[in-house]
N, C-alpha and C. Protein backbone atom coordinates (compact mmCIF):
# COMPACT_ATOMS: atom_id res chain seq x y z
N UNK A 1 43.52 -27.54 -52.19
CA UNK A 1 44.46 -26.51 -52.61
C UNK A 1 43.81 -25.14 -52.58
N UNK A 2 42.92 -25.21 -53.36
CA UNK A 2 41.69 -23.76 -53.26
C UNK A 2 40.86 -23.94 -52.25
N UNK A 3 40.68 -24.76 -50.93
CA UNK A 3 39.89 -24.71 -50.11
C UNK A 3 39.44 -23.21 -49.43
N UNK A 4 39.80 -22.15 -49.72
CA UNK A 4 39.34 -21.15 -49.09
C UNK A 4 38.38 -21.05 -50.12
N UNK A 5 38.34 -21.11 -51.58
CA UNK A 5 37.66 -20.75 -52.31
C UNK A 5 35.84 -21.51 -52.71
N UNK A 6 35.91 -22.34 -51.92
CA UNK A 6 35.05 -23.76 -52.58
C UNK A 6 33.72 -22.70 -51.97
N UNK A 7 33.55 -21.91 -51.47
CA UNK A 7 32.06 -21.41 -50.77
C UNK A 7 31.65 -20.05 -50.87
N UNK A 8 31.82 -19.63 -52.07
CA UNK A 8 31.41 -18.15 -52.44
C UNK A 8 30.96 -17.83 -51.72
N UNK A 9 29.26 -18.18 -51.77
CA UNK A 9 28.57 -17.38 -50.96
C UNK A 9 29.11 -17.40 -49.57
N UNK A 10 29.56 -17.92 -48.53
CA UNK A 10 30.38 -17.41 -47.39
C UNK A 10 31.03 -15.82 -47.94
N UNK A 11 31.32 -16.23 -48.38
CA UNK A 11 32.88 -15.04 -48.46
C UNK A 11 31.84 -14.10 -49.29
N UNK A 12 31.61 -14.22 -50.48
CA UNK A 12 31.83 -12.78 -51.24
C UNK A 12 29.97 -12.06 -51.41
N UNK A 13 28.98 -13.15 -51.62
CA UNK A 13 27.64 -12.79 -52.13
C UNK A 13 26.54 -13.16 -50.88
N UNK A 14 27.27 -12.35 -50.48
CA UNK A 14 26.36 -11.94 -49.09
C UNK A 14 26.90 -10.24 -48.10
N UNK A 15 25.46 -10.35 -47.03
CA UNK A 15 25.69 -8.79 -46.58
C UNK A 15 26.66 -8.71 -45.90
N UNK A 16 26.95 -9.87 -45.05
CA UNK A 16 27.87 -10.48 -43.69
C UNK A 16 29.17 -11.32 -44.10
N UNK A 17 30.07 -10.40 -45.30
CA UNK A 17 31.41 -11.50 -45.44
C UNK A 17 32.02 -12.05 -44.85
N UNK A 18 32.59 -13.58 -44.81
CA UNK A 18 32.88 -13.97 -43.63
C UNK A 18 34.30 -15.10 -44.21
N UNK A 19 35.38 -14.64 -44.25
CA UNK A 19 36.91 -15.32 -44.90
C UNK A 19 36.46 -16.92 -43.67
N UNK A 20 36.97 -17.89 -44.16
CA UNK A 20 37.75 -18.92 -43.80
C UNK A 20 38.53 -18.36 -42.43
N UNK A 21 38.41 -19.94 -42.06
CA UNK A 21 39.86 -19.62 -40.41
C UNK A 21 40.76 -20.11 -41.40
N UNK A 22 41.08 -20.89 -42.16
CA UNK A 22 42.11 -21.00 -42.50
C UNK A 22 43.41 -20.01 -43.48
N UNK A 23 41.74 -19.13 -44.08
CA UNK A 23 42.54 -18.39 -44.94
C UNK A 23 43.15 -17.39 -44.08
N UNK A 24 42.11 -16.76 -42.93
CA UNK A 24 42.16 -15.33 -42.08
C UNK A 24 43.97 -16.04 -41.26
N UNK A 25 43.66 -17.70 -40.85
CA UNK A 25 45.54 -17.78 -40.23
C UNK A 25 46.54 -17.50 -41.63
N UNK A 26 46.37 -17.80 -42.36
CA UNK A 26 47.47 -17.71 -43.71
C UNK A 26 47.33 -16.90 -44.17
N UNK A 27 47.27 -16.29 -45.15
CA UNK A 27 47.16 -15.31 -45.66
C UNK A 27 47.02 -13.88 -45.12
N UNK A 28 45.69 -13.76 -44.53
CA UNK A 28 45.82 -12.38 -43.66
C UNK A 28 46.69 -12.02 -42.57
N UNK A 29 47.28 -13.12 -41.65
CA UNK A 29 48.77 -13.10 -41.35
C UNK A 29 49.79 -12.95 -41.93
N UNK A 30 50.29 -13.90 -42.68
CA UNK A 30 51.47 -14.15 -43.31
C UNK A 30 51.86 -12.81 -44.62
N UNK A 31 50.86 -12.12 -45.21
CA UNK A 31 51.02 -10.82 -45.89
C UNK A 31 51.22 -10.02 -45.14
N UNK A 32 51.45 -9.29 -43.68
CA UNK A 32 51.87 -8.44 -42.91
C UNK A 32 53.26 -8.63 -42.29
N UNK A 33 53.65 -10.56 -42.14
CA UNK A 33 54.57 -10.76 -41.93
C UNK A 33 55.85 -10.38 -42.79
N UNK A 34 55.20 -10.70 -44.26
CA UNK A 34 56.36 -11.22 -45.52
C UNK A 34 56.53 -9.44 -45.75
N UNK A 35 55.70 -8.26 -45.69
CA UNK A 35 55.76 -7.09 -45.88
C UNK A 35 57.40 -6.65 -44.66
N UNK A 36 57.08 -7.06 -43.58
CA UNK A 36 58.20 -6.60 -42.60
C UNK A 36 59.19 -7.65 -43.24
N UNK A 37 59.62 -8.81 -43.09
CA UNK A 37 60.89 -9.14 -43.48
C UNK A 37 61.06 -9.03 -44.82
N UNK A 38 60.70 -8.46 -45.86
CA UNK A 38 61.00 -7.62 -46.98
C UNK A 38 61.99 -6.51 -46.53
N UNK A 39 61.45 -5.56 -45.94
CA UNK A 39 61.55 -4.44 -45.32
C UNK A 39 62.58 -3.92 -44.33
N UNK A 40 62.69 -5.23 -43.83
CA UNK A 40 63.82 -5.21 -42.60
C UNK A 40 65.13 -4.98 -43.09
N UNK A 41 65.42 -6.01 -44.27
CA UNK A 41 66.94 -5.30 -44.82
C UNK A 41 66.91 -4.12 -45.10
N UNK A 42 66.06 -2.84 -45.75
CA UNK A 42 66.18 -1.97 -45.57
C UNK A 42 66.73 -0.94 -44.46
N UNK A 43 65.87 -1.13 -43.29
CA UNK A 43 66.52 -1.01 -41.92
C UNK A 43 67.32 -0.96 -41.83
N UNK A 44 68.09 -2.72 -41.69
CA UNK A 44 69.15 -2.95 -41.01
C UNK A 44 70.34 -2.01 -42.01
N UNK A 45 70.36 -1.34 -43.61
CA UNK A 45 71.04 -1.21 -44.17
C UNK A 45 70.91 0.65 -43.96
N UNK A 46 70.07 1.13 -43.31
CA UNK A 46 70.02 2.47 -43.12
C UNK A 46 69.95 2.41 -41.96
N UNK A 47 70.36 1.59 -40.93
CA UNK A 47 70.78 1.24 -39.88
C UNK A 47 72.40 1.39 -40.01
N UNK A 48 72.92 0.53 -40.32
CA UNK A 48 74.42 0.70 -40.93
C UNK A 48 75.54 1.97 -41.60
N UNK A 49 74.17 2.42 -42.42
CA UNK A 49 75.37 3.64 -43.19
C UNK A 49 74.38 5.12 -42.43
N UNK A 50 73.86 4.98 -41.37
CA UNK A 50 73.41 6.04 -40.76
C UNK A 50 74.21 6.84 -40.16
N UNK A 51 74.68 8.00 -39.96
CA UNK A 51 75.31 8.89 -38.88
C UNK A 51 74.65 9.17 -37.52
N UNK A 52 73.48 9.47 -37.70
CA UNK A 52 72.82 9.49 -36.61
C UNK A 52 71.79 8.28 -36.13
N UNK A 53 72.43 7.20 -36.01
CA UNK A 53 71.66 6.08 -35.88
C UNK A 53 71.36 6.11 -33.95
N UNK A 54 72.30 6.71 -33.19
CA UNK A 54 72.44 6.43 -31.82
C UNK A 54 70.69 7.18 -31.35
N UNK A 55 69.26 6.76 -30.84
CA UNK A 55 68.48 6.80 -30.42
C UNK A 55 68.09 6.73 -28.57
N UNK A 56 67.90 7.73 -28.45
CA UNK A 56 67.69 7.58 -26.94
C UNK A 56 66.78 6.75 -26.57
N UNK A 57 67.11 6.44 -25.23
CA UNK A 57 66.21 5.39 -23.89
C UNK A 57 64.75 6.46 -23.68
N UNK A 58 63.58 6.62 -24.78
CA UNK A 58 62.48 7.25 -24.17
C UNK A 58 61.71 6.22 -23.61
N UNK A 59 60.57 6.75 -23.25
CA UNK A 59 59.42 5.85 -22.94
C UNK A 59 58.58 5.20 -23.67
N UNK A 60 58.61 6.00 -24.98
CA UNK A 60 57.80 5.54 -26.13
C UNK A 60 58.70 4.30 -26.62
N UNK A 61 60.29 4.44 -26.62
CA UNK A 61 60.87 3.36 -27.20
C UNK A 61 61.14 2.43 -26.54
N UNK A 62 60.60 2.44 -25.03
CA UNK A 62 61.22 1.18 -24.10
C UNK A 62 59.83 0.78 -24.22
N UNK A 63 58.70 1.05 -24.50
CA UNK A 63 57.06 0.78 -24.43
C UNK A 63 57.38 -0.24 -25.63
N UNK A 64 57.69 0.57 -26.96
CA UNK A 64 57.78 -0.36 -27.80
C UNK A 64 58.93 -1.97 -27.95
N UNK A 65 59.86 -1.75 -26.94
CA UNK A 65 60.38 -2.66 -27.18
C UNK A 65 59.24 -4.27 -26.11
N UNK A 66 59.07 -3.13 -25.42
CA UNK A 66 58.20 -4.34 -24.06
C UNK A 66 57.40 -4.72 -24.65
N UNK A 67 56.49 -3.91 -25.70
CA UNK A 67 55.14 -4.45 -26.43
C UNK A 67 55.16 -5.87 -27.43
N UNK A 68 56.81 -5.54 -27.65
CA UNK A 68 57.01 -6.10 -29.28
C UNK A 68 57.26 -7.69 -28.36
N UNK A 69 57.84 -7.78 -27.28
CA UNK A 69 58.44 -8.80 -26.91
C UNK A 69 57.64 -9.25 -25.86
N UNK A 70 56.54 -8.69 -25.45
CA UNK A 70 55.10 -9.06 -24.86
C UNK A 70 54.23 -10.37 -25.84
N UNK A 71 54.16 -9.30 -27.09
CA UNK A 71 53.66 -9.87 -28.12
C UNK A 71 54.22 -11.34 -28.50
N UNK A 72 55.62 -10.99 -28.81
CA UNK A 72 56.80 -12.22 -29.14
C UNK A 72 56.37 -13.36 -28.27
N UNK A 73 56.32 -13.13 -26.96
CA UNK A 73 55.96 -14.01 -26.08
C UNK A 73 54.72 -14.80 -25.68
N UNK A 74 53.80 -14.05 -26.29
CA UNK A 74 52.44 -14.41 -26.38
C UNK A 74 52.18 -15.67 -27.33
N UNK A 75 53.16 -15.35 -28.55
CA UNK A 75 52.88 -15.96 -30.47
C UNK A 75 53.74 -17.64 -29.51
N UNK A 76 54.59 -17.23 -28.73
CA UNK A 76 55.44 -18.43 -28.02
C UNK A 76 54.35 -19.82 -27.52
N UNK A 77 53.34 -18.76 -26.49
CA UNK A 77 52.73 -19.27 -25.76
C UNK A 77 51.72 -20.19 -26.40
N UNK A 78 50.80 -19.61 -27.74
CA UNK A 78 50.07 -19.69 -28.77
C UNK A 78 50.82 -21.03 -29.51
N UNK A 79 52.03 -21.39 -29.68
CA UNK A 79 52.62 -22.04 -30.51
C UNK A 79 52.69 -23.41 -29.39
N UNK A 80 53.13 -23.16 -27.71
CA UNK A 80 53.25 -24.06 -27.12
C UNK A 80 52.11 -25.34 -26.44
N UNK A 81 50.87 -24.06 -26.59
CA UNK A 81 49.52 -24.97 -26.72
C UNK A 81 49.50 -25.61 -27.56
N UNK A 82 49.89 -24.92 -28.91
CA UNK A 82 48.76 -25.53 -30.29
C UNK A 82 49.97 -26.94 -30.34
N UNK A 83 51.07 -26.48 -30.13
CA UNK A 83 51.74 -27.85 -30.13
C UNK A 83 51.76 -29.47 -28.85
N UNK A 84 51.35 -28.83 -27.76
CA UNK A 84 51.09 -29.71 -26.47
C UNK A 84 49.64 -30.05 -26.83
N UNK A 85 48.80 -29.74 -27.02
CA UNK A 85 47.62 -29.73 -26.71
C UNK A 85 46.99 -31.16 -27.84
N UNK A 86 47.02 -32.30 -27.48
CA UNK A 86 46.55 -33.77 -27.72
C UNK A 86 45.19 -34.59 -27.46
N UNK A 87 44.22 -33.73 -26.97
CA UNK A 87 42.94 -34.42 -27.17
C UNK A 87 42.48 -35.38 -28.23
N UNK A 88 42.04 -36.05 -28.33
CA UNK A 88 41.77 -36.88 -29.51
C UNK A 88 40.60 -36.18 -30.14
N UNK A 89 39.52 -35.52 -29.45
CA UNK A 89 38.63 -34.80 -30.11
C UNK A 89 38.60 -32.95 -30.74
N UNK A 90 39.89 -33.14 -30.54
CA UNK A 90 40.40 -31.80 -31.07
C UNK A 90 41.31 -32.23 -32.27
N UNK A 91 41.33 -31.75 -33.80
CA UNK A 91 42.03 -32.11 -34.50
C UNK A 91 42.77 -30.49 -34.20
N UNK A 92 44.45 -30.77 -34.66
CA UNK A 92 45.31 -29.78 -34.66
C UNK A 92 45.36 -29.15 -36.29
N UNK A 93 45.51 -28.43 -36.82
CA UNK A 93 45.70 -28.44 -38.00
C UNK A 93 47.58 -28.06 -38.42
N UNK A 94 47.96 -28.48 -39.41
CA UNK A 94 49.60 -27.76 -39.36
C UNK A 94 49.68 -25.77 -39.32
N UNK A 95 48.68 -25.42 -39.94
CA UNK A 95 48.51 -24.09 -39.89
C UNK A 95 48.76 -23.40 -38.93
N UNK A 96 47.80 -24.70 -37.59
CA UNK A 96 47.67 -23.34 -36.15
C UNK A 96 48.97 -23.80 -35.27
N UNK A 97 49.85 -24.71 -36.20
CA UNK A 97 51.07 -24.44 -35.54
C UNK A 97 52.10 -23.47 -36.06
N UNK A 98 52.06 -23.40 -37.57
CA UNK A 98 52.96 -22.56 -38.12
C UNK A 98 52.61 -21.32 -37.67
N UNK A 99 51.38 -20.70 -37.78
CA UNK A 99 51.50 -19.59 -38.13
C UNK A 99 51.64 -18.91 -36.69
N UNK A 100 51.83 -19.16 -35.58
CA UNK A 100 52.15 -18.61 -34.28
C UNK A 100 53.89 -18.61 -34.62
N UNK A 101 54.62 -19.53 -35.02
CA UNK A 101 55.97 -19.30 -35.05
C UNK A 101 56.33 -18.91 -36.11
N UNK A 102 55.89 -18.60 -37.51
CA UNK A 102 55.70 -17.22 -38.06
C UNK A 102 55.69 -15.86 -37.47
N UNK A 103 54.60 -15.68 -37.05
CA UNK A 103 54.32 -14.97 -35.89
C UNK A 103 55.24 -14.04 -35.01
N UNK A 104 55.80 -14.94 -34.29
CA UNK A 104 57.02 -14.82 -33.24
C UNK A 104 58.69 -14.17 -33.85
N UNK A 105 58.64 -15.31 -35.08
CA UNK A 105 59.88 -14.99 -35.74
C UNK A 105 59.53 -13.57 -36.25
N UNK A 106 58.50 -13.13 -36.95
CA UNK A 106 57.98 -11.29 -36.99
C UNK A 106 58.15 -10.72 -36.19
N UNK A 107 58.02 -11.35 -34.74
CA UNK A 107 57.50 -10.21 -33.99
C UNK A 107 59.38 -10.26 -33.11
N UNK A 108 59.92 -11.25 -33.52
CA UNK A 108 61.58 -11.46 -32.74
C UNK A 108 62.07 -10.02 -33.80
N UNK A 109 61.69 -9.99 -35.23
CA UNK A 109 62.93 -9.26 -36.40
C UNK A 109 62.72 -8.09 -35.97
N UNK A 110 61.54 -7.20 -35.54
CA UNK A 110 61.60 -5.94 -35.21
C UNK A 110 61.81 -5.39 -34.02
N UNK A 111 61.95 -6.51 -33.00
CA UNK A 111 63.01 -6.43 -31.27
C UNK A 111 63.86 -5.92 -31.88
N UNK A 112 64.48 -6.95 -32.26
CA UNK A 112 66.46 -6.47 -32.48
C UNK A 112 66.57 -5.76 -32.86
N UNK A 113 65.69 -5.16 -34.40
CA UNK A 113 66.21 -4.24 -35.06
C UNK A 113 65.98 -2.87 -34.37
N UNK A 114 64.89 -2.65 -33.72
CA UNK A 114 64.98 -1.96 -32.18
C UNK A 114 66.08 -1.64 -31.14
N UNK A 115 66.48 -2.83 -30.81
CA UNK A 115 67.64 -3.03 -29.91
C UNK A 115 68.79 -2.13 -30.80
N UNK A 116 69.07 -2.80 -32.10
CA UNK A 116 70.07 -2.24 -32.99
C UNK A 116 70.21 -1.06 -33.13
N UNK A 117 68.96 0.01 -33.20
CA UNK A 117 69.12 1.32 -33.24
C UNK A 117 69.44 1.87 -31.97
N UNK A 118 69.38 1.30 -31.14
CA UNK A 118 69.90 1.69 -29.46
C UNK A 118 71.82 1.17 -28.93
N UNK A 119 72.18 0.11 -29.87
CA UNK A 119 73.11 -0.23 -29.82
C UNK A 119 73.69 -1.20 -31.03
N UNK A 120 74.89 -0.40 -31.28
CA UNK A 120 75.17 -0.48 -32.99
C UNK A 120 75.83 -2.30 -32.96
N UNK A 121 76.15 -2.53 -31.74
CA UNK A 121 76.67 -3.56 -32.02
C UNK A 121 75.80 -5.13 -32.05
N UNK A 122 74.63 -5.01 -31.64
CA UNK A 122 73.89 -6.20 -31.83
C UNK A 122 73.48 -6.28 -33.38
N UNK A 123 73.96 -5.38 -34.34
CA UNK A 123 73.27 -5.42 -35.89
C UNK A 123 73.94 -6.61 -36.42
């Protein structure tokens, strides 16, 4: 349950701190994730009662939509290994499957809501 915790000295009483893989997939992921879908209803709700919600086609915003769904596609790819991938001398853990489709589903909520400010009707 506390397995990140069982090895102080790793982590805290030394020059060279060094987190867990397990904690650095959970936690140091999943707190950047849970911050945006907090956040997103905000958006989508000053998205909604905005007047000036209509955003032009720049470069910076078509960069960001390609990046976000580059990314999206990557967390896909990440999820389709960790799930195919059956060696017997490789154990899988459930982590390094969740947290790529975690991941993805983050990196899907701020596409749309992207898309949404470009066109009112996908909200």
């Amino acid at each position: 349950m506390v397995g990140f915790l069982q090895d102080w000295n790793l982590t805290w009483y030394t020059s060279d701190p060094d987190f867990t893989i397990c904690f650095e997939d959970t936690v140091l992921a999943w707190i950047p994730c849970a911050f945006l879908w907090i956040f997103a209803g905000l958006d989508v709700y000053n998205a909604l009662h905005s007047r000036g919600r209509d955003i032009p086609w720049t470069a910076l915003n078509m960069s960001k939509v390609l990046v976000t769904s580059i990314l999206g596609g990557l967390q896909l790819v990440l999820f389709a290994y960790h799930h195919l991938y059956r060696e017997p001398h490789y154990l899988v853990y459930p982590v390094e499957k969740i947290s790529p489709l975690t991941r993805f589903l983050t990196f899907v909520s701020p596409f749309f809501l992207s898309l949404s400010h470009f066109n009112p009707v996908l909200v």
